[in-house]
PDB file of N, CA and C in Angstrom:
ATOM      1  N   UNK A   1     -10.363   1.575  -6.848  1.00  0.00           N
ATOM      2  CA  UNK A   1      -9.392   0.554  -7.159  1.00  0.00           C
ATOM      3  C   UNK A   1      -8.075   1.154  -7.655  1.00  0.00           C
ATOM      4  N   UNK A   2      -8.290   2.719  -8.269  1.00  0.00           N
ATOM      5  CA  UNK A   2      -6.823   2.972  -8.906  1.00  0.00           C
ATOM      6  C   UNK A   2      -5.806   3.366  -8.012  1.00  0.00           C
ATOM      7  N   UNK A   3      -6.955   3.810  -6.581  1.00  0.00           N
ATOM      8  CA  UNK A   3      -5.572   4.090  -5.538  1.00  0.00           C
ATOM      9  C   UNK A   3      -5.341   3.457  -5.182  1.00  0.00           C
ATOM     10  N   UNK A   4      -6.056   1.852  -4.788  1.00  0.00           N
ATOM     11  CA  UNK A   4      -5.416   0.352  -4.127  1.00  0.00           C
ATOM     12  C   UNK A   4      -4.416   0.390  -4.767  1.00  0.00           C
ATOM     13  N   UNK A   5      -4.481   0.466  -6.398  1.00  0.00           N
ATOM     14  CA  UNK A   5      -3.095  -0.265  -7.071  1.00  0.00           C
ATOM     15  C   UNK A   5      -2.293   0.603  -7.101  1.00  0.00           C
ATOM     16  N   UNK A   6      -2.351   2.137  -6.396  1.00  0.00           N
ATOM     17  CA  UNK A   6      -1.136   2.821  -6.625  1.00  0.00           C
ATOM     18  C   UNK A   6      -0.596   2.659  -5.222  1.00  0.00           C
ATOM     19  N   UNK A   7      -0.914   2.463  -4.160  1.00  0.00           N
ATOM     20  CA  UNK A   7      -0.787   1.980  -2.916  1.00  0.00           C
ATOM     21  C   UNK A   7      -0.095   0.850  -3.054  1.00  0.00           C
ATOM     22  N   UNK A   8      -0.596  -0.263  -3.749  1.00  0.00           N
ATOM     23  CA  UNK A   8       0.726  -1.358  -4.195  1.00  0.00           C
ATOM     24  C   UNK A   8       1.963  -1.447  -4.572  1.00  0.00           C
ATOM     25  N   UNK A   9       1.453  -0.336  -5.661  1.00  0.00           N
ATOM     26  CA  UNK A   9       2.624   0.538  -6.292  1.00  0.00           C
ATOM     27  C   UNK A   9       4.073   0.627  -5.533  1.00  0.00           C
ATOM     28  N   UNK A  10       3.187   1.615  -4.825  1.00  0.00           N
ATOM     29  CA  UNK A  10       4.389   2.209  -4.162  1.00  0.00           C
ATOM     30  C   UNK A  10       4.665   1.091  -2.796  1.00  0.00           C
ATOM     31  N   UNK A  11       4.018   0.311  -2.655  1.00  0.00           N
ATOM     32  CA  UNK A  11       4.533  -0.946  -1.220  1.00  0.00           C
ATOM     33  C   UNK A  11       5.531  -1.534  -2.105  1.00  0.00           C
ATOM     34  N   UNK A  12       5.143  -1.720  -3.375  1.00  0.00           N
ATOM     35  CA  UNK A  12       6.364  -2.724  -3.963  1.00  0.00           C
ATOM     36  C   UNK A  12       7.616  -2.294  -3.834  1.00  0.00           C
ATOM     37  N   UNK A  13       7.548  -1.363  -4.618  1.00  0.00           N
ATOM     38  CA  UNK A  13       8.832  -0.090  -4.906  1.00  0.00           C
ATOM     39  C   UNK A  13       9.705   0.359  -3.610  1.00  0.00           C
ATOM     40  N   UNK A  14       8.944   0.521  -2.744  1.00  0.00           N
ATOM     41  CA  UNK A  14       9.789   0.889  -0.870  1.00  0.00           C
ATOM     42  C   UNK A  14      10.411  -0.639  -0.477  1.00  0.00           C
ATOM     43  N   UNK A  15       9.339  -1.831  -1.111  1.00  0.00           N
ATOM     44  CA  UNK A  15       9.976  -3.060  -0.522  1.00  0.00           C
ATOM     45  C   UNK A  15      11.101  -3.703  -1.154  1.00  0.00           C
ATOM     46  N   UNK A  16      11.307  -3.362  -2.548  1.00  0.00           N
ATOM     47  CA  UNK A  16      12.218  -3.620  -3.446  1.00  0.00           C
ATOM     48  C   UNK A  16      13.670  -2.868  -3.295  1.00  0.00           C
ATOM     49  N   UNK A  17      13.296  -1.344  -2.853  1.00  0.00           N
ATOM     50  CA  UNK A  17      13.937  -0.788  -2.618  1.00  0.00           C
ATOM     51  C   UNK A  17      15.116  -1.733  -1.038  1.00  0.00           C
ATOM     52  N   UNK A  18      14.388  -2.065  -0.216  1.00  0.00           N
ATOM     53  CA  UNK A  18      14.381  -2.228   0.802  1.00  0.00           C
ATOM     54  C   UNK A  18      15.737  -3.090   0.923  1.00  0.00           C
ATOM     55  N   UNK A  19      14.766  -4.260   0.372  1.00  0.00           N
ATOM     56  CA  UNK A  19      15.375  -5.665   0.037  1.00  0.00           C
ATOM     57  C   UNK A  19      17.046  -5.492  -0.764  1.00  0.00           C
ATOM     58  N   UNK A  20      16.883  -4.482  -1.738  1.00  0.00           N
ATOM     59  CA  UNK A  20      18.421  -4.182  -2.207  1.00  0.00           C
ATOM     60  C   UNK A  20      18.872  -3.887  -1.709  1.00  0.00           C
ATOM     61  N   UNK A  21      18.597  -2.731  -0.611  1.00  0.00           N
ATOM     62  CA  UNK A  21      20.317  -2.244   0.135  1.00  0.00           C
ATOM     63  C   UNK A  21      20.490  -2.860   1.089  1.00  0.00           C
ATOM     64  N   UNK A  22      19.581  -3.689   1.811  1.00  0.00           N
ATOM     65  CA  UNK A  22      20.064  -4.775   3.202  1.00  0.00           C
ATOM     66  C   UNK A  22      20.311  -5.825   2.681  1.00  0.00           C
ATOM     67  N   UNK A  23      19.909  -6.315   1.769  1.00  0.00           N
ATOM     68  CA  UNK A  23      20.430  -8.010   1.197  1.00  0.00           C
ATOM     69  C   UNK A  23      20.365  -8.029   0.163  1.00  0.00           C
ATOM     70  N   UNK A  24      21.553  -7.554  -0.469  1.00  0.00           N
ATOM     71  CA  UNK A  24      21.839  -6.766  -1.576  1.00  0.00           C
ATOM     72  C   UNK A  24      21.896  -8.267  -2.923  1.00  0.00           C
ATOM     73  N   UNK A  25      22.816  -9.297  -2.650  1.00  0.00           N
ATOM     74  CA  UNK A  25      23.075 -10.473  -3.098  1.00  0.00           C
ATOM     75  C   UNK A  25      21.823 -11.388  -2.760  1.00  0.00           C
ATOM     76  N   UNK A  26      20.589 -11.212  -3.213  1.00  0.00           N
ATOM     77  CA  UNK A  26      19.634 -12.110  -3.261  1.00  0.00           C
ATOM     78  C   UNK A  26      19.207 -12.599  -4.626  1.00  0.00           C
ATOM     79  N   UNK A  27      18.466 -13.701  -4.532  1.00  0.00           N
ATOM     80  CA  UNK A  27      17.825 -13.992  -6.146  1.00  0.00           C
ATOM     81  C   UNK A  27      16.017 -13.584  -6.136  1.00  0.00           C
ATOM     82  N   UNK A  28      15.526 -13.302  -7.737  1.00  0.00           N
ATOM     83  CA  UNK A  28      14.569 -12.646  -7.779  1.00  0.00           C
ATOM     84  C   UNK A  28      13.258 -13.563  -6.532  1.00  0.00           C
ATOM     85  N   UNK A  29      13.425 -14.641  -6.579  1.00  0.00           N
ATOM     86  CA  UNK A  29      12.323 -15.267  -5.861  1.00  0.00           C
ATOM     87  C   UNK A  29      12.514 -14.630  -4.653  1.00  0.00           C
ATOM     88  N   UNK A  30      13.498 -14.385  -4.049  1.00  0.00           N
ATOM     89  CA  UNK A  30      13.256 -13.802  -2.870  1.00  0.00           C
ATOM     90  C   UNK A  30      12.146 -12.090  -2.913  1.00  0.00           C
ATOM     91  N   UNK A  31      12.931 -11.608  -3.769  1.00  0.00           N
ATOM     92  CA  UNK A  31      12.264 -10.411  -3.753  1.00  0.00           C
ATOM     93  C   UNK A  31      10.708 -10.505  -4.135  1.00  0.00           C
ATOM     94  N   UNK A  32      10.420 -11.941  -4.986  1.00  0.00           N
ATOM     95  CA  UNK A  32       9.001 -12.280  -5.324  1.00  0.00           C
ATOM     96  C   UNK A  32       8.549 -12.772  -4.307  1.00  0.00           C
ATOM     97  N   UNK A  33       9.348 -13.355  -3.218  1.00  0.00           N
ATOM     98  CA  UNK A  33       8.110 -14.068  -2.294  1.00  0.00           C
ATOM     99  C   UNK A  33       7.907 -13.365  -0.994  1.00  0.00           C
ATOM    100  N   UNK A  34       8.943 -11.908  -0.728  1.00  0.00           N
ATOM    101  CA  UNK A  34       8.445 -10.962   0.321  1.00  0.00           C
ATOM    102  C   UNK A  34       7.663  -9.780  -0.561  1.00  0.00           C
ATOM    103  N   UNK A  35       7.674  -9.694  -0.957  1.00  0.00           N
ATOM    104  CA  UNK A  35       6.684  -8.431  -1.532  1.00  0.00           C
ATOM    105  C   UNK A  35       5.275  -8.871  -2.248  1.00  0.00           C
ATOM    106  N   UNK A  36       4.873 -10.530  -2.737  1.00  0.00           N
ATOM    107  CA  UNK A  36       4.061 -11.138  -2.876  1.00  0.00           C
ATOM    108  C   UNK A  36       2.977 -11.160  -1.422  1.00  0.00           C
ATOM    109  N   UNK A  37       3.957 -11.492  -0.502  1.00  0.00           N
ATOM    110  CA  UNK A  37       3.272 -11.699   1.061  1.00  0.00           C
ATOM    111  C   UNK A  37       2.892 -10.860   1.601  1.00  0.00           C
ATOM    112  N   UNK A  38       4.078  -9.543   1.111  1.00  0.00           N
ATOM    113  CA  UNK A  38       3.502  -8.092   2.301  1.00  0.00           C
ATOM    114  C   UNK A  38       2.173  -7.580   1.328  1.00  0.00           C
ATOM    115  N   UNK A  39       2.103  -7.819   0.357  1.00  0.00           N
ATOM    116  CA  UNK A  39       0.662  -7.460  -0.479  1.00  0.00           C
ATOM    117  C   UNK A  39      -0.356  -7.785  -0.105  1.00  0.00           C
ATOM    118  N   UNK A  40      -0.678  -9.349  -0.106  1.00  0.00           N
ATOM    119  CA  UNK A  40      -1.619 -10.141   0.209  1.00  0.00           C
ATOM    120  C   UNK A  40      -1.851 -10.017   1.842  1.00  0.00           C
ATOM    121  N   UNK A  41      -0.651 -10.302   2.835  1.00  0.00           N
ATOM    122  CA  UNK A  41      -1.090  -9.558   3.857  1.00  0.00           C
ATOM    123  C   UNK A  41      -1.570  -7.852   4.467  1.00  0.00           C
ATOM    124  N   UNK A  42      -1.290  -6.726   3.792  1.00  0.00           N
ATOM    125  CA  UNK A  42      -1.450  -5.817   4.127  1.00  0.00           C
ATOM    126  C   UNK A  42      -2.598  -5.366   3.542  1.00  0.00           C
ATOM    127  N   UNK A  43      -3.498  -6.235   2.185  1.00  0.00           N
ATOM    128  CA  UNK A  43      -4.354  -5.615   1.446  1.00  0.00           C
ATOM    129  C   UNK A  43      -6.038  -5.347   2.225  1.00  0.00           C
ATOM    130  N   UNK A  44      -6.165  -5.837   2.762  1.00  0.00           N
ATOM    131  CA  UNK A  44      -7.226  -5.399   3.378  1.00  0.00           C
ATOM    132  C   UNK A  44      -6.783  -3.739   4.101  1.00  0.00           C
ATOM    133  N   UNK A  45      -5.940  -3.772   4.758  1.00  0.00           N
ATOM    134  CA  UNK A  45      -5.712  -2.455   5.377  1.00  0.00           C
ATOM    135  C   UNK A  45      -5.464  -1.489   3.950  1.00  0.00           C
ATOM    136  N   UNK A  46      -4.437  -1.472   2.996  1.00  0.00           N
ATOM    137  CA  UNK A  46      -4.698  -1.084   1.654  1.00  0.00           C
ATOM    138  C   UNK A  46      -5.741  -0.482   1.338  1.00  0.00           C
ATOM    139  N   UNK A  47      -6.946  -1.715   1.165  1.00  0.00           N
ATOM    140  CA  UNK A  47      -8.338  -1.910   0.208  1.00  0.00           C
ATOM    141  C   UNK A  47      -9.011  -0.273   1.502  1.00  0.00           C
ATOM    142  N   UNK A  48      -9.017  -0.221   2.296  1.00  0.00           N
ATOM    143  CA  UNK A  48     -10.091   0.407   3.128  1.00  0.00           C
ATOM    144  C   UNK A  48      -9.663   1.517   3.750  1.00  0.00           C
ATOM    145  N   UNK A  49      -8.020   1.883   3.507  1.00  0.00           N
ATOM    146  CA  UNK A  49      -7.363   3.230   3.184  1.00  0.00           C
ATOM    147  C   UNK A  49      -7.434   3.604   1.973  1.00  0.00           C
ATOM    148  N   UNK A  50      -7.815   3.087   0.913  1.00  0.00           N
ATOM    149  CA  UNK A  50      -7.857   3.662  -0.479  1.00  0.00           C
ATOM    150  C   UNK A  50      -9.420   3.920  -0.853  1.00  0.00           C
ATOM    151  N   UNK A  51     -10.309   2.963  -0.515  1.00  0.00           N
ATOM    152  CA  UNK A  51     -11.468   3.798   0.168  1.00  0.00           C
ATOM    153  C   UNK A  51     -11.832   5.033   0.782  1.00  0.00           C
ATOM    154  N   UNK A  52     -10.830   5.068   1.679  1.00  0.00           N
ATOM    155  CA  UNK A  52     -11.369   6.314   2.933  1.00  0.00           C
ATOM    156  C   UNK A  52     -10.470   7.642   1.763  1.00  0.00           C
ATOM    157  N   UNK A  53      -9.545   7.198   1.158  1.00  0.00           N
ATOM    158  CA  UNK A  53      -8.841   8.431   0.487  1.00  0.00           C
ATOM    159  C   UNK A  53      -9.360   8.737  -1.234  1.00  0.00           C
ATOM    160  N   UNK A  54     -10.564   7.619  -1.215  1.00  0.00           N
ATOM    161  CA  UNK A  54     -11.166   8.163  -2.722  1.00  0.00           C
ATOM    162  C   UNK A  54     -12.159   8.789  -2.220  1.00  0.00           C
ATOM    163  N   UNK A  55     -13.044   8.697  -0.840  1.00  0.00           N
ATOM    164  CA  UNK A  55     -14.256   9.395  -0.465  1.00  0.00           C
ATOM    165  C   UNK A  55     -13.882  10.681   0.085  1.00  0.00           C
ATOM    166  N   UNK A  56     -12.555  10.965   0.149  1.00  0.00           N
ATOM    167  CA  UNK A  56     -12.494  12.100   1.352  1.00  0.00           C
ATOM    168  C   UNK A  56     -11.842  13.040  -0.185  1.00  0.00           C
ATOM    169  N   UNK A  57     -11.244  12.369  -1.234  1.00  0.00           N
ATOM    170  CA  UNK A  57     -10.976  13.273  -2.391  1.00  0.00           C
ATOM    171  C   UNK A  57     -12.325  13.252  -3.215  1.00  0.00           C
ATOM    172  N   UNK A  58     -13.099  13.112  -3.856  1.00  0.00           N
ATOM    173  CA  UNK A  58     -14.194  12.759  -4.541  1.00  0.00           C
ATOM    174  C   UNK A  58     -15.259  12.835  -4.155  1.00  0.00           C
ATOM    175  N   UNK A  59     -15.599  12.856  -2.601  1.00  0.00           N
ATOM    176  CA  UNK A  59     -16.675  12.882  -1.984  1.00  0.00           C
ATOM    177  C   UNK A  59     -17.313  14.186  -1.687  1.00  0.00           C
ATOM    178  N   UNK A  60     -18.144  14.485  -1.744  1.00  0.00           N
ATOM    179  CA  UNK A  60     -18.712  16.372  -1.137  1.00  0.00           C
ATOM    180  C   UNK A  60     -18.633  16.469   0.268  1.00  0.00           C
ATOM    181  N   UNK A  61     -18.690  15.278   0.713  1.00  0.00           N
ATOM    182  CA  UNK A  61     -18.611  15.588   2.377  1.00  0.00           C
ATOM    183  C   UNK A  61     -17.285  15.695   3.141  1.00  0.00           C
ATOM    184  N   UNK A  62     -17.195  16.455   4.068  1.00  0.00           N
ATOM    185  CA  UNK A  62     -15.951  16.770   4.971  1.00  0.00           C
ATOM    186  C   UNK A  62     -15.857  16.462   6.263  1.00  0.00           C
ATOM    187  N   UNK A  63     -14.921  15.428   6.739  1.00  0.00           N
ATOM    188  CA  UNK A  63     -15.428  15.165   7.879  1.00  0.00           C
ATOM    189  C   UNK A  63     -15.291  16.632   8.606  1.00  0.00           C
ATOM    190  N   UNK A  64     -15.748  16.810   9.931  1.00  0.00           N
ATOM    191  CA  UNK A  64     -16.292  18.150  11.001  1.00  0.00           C
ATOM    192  C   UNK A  64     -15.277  17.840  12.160  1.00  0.00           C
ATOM    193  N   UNK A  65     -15.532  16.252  12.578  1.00  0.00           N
ATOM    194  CA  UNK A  65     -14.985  16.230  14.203  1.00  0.00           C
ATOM    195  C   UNK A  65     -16.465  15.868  14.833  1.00  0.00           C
ATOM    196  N   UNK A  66     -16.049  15.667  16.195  1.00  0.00           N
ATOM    197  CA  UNK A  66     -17.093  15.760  17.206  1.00  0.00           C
ATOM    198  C   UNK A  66     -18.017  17.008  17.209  1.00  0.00           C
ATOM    199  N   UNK A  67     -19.234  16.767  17.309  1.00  0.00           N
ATOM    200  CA  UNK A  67     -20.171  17.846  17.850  1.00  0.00           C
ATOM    201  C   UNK A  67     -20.081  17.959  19.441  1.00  0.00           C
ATOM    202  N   UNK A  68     -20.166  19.079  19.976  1.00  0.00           N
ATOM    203  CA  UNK A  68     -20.196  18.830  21.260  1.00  0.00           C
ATOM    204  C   UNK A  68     -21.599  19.332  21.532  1.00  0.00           C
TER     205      UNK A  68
END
């Protein structure tokens, strides 16, 4: 879970970023209701990359590749 939320982390921060230098003159709801959405939509992909990157740091096993 601590890399989901640092994965958020940093989606917020690139999207905030984002949102200021192209539409620089916005109000906070805007910036609350695209970075609210890209969360909730992207979190499954998130949830199961932060998975695959706590097992592949933490885990004893390595992936190999194909056997041939």
């Amino acid at each position: 879970m601590y890399i989901s939320y640092g994965l958020s982390v940093g989606l917020f921060l690139v999207s905030a970023f984002i949102i200021y230098m192209f539409f620089h003159p916005v109000s906070e709801n805007v910036y609350m209701i695209a970075i609210i959405s890209e969360v909730v939509l992207l979190y499954p992909i998130m949830f199961r990359s932060s998975r695959v990157f706590y097992l592949y740091i933490f885990g004893g096993l390595k992936y190999g590749g194909k056997k041939k």
